[in-house]
PDB file of N, CA and C in Angstrom:
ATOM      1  N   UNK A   1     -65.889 -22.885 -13.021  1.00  0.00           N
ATOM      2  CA  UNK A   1     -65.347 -22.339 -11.796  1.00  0.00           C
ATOM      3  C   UNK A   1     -63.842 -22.569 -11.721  1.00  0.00           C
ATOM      4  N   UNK A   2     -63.489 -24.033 -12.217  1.00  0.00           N
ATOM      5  CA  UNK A   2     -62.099 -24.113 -12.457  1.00  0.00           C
ATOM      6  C   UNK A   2     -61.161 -23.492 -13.183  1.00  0.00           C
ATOM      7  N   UNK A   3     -61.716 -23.077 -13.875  1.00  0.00           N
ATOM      8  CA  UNK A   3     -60.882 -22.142 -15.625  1.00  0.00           C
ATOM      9  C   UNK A   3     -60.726 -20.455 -14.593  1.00  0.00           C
ATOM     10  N   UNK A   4     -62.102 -20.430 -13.807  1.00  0.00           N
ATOM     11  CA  UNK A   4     -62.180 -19.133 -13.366  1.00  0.00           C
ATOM     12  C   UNK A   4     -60.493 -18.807 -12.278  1.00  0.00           C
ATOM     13  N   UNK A   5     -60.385 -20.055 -11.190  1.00  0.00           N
ATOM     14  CA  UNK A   5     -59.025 -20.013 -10.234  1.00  0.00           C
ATOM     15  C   UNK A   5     -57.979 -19.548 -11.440  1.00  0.00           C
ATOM     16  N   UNK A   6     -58.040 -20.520 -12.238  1.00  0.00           N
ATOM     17  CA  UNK A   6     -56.751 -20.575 -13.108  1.00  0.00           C
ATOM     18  C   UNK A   6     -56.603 -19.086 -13.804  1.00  0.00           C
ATOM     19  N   UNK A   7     -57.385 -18.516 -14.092  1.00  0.00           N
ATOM     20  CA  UNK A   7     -57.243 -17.268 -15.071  1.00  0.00           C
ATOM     21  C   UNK A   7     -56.908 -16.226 -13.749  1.00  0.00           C
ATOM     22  N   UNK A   8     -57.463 -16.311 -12.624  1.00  0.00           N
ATOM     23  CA  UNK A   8     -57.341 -15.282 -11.473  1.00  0.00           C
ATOM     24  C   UNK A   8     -55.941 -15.751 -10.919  1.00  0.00           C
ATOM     25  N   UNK A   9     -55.506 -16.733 -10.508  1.00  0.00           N
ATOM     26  CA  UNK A   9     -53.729 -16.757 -10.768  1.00  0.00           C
ATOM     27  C   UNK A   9     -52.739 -16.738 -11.624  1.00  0.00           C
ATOM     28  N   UNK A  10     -53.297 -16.546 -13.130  1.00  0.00           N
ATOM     29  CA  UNK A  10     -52.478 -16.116 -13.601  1.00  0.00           C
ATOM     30  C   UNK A  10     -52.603 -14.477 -13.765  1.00  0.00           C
ATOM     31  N   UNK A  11     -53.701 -14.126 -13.642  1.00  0.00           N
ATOM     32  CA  UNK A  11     -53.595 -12.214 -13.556  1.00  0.00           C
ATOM     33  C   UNK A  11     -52.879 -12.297 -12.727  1.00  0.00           C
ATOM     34  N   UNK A  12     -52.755 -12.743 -11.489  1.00  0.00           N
ATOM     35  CA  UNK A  12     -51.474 -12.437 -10.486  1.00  0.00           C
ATOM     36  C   UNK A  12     -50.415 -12.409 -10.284  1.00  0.00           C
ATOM     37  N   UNK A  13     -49.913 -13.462 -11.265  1.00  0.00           N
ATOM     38  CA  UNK A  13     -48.781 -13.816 -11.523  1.00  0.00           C
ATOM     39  C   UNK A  13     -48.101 -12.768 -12.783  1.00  0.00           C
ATOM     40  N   UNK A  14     -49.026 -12.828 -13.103  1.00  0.00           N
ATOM     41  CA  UNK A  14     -48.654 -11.558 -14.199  1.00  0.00           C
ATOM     42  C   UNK A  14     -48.437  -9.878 -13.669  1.00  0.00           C
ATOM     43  N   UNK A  15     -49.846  -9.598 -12.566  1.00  0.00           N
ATOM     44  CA  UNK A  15     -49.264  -8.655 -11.951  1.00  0.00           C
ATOM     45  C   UNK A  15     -48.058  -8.232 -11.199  1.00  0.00           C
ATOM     46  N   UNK A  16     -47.479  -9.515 -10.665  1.00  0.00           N
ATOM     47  CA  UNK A  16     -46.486  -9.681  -9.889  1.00  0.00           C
ATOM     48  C   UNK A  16     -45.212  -9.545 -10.565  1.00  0.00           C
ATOM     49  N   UNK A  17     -44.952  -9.939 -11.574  1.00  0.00           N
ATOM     50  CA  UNK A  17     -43.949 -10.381 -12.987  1.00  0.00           C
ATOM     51  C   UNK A  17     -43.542  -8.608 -13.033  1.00  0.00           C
ATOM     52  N   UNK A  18     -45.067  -8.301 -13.645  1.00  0.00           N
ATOM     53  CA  UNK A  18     -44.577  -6.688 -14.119  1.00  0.00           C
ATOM     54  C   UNK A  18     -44.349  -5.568 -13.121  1.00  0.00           C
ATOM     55  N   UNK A  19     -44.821  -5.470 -11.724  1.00  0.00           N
ATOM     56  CA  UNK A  19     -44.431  -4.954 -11.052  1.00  0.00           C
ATOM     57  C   UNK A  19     -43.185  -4.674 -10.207  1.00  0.00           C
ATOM     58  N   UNK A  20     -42.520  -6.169 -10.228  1.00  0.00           N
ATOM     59  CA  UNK A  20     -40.904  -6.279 -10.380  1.00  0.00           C
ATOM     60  C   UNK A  20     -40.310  -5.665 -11.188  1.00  0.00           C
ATOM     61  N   UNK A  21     -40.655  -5.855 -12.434  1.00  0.00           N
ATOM     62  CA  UNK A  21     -39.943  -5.121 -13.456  1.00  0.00           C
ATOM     63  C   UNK A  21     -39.911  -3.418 -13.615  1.00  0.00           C
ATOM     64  N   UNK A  22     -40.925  -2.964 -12.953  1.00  0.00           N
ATOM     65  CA  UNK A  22     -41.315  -1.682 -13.030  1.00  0.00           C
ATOM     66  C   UNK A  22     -39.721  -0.903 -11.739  1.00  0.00           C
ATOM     67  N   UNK A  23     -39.548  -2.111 -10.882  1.00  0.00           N
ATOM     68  CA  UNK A  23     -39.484  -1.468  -9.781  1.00  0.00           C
ATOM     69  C   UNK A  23     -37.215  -1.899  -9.732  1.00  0.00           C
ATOM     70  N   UNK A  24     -37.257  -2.712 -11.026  1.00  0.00           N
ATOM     71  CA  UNK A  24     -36.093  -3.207 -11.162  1.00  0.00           C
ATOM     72  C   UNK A  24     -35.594  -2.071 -11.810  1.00  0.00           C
ATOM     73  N   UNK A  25     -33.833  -1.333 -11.248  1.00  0.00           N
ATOM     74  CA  UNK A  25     -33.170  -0.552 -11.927  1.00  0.00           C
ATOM     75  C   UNK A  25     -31.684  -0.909 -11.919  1.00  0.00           C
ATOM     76  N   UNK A  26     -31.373  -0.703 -13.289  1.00  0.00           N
ATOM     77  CA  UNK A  26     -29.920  -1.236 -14.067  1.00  0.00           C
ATOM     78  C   UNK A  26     -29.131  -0.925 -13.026  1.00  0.00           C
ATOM     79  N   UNK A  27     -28.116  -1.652 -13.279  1.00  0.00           N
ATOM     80  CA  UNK A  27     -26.788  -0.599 -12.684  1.00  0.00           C
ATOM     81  C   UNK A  27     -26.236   0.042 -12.897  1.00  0.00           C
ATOM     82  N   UNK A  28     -25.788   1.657 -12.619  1.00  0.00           N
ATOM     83  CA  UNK A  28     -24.881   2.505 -13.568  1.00  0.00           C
ATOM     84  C   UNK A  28     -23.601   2.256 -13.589  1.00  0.00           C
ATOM     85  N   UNK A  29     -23.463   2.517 -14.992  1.00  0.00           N
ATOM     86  CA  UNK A  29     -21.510   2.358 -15.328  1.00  0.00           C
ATOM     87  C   UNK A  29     -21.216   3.103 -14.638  1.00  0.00           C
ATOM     88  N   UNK A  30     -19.894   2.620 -14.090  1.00  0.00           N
ATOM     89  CA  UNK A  30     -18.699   3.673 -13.290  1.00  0.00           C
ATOM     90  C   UNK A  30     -17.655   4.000 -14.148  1.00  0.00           C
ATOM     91  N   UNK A  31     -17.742   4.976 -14.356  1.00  0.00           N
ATOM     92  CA  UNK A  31     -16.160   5.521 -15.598  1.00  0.00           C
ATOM     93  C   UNK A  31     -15.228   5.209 -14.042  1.00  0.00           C
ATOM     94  N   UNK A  32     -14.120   5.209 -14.959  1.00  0.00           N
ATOM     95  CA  UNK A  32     -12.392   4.812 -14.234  1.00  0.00           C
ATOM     96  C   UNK A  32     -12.115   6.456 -14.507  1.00  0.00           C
ATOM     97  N   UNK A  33     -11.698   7.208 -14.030  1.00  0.00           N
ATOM     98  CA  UNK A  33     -10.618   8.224 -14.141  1.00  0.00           C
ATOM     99  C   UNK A  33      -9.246   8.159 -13.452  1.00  0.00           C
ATOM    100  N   UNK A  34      -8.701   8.278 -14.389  1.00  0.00           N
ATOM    101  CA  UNK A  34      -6.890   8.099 -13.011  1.00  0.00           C
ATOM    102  C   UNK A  34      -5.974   7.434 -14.621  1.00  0.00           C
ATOM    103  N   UNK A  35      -4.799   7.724 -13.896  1.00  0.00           N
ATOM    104  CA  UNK A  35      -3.766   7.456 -14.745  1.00  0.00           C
ATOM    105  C   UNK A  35      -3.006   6.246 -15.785  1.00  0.00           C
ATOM    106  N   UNK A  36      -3.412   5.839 -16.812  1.00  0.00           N
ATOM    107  CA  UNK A  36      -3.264   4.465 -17.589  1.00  0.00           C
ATOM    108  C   UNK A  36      -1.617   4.509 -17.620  1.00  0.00           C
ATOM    109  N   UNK A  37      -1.193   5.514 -17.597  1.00  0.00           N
ATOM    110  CA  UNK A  37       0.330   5.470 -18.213  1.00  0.00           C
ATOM    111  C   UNK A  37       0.934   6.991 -17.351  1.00  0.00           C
ATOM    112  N   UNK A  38       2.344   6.611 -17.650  1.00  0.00           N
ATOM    113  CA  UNK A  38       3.034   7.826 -16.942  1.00  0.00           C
ATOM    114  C   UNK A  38       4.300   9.160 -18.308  1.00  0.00           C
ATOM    115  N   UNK A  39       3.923  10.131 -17.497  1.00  0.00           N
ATOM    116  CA  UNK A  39       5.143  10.394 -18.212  1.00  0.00           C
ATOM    117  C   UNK A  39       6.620  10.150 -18.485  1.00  0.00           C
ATOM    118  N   UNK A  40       7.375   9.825 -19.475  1.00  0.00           N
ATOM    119  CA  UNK A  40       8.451   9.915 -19.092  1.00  0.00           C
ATOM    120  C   UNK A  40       9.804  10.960 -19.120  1.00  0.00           C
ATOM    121  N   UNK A  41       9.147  11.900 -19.344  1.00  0.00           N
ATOM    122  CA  UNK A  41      10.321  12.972 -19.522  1.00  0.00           C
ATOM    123  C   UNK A  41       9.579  14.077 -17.954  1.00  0.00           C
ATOM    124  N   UNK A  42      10.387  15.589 -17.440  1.00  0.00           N
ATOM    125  CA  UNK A  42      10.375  15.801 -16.290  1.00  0.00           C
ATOM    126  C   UNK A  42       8.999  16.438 -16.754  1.00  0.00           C
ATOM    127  N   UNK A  43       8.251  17.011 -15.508  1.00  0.00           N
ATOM    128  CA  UNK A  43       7.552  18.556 -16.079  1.00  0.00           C
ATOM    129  C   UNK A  43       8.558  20.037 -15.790  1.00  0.00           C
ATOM    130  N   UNK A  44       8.170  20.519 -17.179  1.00  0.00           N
ATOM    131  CA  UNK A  44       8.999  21.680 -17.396  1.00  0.00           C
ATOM    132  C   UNK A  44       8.748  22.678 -16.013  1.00  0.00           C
ATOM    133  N   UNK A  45      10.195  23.306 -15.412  1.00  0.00           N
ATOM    134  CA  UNK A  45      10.238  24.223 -14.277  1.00  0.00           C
ATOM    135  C   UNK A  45       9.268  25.401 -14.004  1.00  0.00           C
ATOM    136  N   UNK A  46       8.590  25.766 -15.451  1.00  0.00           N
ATOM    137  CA  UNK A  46       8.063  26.822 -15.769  1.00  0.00           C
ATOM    138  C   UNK A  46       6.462  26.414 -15.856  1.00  0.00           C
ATOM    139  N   UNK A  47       5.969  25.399 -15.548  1.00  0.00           N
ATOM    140  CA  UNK A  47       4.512  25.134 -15.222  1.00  0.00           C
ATOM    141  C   UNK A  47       4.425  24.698 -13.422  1.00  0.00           C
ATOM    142  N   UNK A  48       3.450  25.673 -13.321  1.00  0.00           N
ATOM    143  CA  UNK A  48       2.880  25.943 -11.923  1.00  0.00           C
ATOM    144  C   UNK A  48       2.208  24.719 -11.640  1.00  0.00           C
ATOM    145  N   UNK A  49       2.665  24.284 -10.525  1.00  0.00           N
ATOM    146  CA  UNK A  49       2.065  22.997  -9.980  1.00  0.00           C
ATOM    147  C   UNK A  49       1.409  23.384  -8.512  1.00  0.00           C
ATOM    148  N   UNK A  50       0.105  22.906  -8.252  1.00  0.00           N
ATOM    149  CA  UNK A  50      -0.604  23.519  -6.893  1.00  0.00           C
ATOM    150  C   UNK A  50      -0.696  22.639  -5.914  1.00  0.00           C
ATOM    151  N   UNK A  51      -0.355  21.146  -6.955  1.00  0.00           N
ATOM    152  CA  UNK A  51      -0.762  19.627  -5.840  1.00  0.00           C
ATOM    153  C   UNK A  51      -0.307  18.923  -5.968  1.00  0.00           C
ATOM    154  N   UNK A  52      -0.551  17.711  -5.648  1.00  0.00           N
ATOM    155  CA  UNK A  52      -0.539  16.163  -5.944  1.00  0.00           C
ATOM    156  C   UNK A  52      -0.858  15.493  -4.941  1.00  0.00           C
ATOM    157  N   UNK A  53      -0.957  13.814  -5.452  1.00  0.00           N
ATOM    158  CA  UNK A  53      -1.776  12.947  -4.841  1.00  0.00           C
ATOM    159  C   UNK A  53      -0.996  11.758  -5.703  1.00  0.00           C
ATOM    160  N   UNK A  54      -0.844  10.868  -4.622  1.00  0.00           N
ATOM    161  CA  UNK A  54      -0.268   9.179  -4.944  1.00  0.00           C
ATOM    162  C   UNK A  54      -1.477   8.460  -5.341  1.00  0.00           C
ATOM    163  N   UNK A  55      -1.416   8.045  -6.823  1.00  0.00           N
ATOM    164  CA  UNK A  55      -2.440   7.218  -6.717  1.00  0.00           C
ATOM    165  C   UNK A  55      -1.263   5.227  -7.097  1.00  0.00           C
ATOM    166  N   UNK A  56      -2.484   4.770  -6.434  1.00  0.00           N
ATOM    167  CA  UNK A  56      -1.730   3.243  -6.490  1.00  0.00           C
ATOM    168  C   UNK A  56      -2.353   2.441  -7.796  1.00  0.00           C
ATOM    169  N   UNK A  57      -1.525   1.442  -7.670  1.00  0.00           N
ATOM    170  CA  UNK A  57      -2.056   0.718  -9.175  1.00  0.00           C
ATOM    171  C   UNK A  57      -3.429  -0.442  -8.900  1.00  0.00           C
ATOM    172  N   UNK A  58      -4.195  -0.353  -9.537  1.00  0.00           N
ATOM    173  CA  UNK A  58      -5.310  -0.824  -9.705  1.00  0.00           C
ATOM    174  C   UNK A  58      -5.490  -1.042 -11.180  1.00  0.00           C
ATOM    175  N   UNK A  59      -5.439  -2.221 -11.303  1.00  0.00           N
ATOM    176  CA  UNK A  59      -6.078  -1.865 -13.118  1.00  0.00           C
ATOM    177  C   UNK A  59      -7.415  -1.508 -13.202  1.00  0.00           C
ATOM    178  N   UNK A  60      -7.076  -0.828 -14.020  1.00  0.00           N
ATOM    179  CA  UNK A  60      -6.588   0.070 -15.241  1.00  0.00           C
ATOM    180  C   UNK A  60      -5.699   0.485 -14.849  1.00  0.00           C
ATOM    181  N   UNK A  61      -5.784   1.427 -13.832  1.00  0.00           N
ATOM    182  CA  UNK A  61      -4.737   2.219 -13.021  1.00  0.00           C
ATOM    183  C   UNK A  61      -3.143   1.993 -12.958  1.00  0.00           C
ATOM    184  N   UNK A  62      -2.115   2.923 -13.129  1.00  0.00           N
ATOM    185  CA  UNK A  62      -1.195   2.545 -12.596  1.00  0.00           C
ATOM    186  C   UNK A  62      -0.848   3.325 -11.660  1.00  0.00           C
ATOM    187  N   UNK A  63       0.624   2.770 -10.972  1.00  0.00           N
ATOM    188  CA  UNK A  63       1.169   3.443  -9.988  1.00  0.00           C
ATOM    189  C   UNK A  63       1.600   4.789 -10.630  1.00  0.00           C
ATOM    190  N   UNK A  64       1.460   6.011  -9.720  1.00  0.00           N
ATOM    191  CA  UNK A  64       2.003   7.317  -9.733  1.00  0.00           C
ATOM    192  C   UNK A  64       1.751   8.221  -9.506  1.00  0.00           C
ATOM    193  N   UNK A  65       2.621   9.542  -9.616  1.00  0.00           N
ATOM    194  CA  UNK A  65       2.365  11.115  -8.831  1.00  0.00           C
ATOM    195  C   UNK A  65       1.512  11.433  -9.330  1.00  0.00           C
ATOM    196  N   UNK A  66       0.313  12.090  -9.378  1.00  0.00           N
ATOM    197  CA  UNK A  66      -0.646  12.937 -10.285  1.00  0.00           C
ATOM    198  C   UNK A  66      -0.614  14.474  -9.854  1.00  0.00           C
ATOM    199  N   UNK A  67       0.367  15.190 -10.201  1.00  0.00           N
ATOM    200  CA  UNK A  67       0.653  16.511 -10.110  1.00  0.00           C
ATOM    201  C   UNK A  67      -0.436  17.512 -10.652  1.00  0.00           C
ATOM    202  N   UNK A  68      -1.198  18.747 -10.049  1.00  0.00           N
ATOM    203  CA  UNK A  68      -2.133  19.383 -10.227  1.00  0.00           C
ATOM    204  C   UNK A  68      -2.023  20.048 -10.742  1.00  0.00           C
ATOM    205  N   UNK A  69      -2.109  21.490 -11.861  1.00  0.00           N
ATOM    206  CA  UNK A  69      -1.973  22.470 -12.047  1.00  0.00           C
ATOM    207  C   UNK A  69      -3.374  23.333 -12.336  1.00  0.00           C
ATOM    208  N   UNK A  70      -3.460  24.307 -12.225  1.00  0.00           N
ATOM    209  CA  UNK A  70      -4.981  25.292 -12.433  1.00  0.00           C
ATOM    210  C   UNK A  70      -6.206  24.572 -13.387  1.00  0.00           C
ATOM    211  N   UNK A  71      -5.408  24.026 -14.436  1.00  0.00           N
ATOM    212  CA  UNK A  71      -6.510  23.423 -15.480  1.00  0.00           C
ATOM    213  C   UNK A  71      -5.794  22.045 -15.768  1.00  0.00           C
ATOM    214  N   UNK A  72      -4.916  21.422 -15.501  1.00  0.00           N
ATOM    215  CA  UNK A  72      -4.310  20.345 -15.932  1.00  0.00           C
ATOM    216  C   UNK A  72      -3.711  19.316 -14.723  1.00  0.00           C
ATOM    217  N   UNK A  73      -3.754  17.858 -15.210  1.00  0.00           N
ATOM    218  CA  UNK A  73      -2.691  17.414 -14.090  1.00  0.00           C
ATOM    219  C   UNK A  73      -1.497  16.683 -14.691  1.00  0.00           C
ATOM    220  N   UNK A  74      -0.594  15.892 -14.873  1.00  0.00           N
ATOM    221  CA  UNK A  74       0.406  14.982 -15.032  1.00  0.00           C
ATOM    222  C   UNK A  74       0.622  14.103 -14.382  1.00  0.00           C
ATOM    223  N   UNK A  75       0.382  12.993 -14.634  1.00  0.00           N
ATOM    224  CA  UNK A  75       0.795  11.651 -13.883  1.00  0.00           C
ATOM    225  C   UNK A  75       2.318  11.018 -14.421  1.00  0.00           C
ATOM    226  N   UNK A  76       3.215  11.045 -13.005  1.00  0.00           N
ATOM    227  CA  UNK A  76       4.066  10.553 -13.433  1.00  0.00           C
ATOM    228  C   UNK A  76       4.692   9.794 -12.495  1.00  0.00           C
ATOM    229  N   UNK A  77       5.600   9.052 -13.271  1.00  0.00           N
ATOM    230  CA  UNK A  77       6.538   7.765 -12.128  1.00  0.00           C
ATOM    231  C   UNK A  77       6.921   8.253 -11.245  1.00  0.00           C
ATOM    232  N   UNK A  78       6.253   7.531 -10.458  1.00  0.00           N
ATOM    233  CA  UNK A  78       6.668   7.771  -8.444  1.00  0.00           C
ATOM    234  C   UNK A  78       8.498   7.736  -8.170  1.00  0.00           C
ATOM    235  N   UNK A  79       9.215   6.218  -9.128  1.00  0.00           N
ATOM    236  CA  UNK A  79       9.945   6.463  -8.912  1.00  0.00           C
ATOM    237  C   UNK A  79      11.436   7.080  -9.764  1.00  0.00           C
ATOM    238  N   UNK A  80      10.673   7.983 -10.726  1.00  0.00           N
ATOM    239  CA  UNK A  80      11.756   9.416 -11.037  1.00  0.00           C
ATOM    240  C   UNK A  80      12.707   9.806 -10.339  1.00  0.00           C
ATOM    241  N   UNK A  81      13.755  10.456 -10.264  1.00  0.00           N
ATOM    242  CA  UNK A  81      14.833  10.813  -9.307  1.00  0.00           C
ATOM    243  C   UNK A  81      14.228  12.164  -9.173  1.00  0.00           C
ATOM    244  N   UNK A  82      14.029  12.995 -10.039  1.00  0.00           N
ATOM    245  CA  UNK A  82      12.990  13.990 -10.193  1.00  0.00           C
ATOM    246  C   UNK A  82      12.038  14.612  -9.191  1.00  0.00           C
ATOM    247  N   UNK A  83      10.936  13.531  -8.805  1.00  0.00           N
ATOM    248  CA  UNK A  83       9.624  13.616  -8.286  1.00  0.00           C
ATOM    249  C   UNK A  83      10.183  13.872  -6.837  1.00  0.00           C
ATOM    250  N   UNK A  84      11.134  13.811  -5.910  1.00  0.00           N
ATOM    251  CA  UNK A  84      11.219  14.448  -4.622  1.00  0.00           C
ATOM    252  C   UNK A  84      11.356  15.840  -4.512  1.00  0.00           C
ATOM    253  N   UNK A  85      12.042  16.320  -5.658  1.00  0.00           N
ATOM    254  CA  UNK A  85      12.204  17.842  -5.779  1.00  0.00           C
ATOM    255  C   UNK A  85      10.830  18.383  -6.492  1.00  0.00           C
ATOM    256  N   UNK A  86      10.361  18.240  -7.091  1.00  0.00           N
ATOM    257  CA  UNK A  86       8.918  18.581  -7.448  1.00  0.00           C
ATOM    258  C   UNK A  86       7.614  18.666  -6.199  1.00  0.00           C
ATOM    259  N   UNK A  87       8.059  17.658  -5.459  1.00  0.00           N
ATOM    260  CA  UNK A  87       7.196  17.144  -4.383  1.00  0.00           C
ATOM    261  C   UNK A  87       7.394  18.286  -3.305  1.00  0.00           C
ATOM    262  N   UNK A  88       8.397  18.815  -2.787  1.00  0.00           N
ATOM    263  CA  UNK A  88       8.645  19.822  -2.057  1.00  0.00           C
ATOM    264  C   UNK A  88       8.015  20.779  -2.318  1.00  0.00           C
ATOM    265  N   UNK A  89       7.430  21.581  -0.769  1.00  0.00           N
ATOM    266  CA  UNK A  89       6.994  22.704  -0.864  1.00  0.00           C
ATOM    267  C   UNK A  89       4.894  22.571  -1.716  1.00  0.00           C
ATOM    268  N   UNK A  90       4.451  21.451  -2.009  1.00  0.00           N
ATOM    269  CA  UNK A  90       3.025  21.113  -2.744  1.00  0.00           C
ATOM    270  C   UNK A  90       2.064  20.479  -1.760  1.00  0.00           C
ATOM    271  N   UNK A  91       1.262  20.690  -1.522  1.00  0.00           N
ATOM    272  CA  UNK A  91       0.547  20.274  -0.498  1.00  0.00           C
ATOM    273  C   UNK A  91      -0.377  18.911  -1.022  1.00  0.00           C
ATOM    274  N   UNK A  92      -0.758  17.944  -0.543  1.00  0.00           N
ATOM    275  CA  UNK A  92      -1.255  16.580  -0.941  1.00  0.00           C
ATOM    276  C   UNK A  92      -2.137  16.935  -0.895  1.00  0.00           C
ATOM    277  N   UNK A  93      -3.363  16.186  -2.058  1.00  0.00           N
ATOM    278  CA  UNK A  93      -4.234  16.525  -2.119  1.00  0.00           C
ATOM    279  C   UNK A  93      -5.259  15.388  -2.207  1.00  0.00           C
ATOM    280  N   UNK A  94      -6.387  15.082  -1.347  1.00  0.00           N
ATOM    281  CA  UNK A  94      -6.856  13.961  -0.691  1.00  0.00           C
ATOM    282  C   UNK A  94      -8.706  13.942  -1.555  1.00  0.00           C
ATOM    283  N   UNK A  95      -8.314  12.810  -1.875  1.00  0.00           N
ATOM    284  CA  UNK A  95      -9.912  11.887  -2.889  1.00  0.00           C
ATOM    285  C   UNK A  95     -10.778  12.213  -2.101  1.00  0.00           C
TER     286      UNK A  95
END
């Protein structure tokens, strides 16, 4: 009768074990997207820009403009002498 308790708590314990596990889920990776590095030369006058957005530094991340275009963007140093005249006239574009 004694062997009998012991074998009926451990089926339980065992049921219990694997049903956690059934019910346990990983955590998903989060990819980083955003800017590691900046440009340092201007963007050429002759590529159409539709946006931008300030992103701040976070590592990975660094600080800078991320300028939009139809299929592309450019991240570049916020502080360029450059980037105020680029910035004119582009509407911000919000995460």
């Amino acid at each position: 009768m004694h062997l009998c308790w012991k074998l009926a708590l451990m089926m339980m314990v065992l049921v219990c074990v694997t049903a956690q596990q059934v019910n346990y889920r990983r955590p998903t990776r989060v990819g980083v997207t955003c800017c590691k590095e900046v440009l340092k030369g201007r963007i050429p006058p002759e590529v159409k820009l539709i946006g931008y957005r300030h992103q701040n530094a976070l590592s990975p991340c660094v600080d800078a403009i991320v300028f939009y275009t139809e299929k592309d963007k450019y991240c570049s140093d916020p502080t360029a002498r450059w980037i105020q005249f680029r910035l004119k006239g582009l509407k911000e574009i919000e995460d």
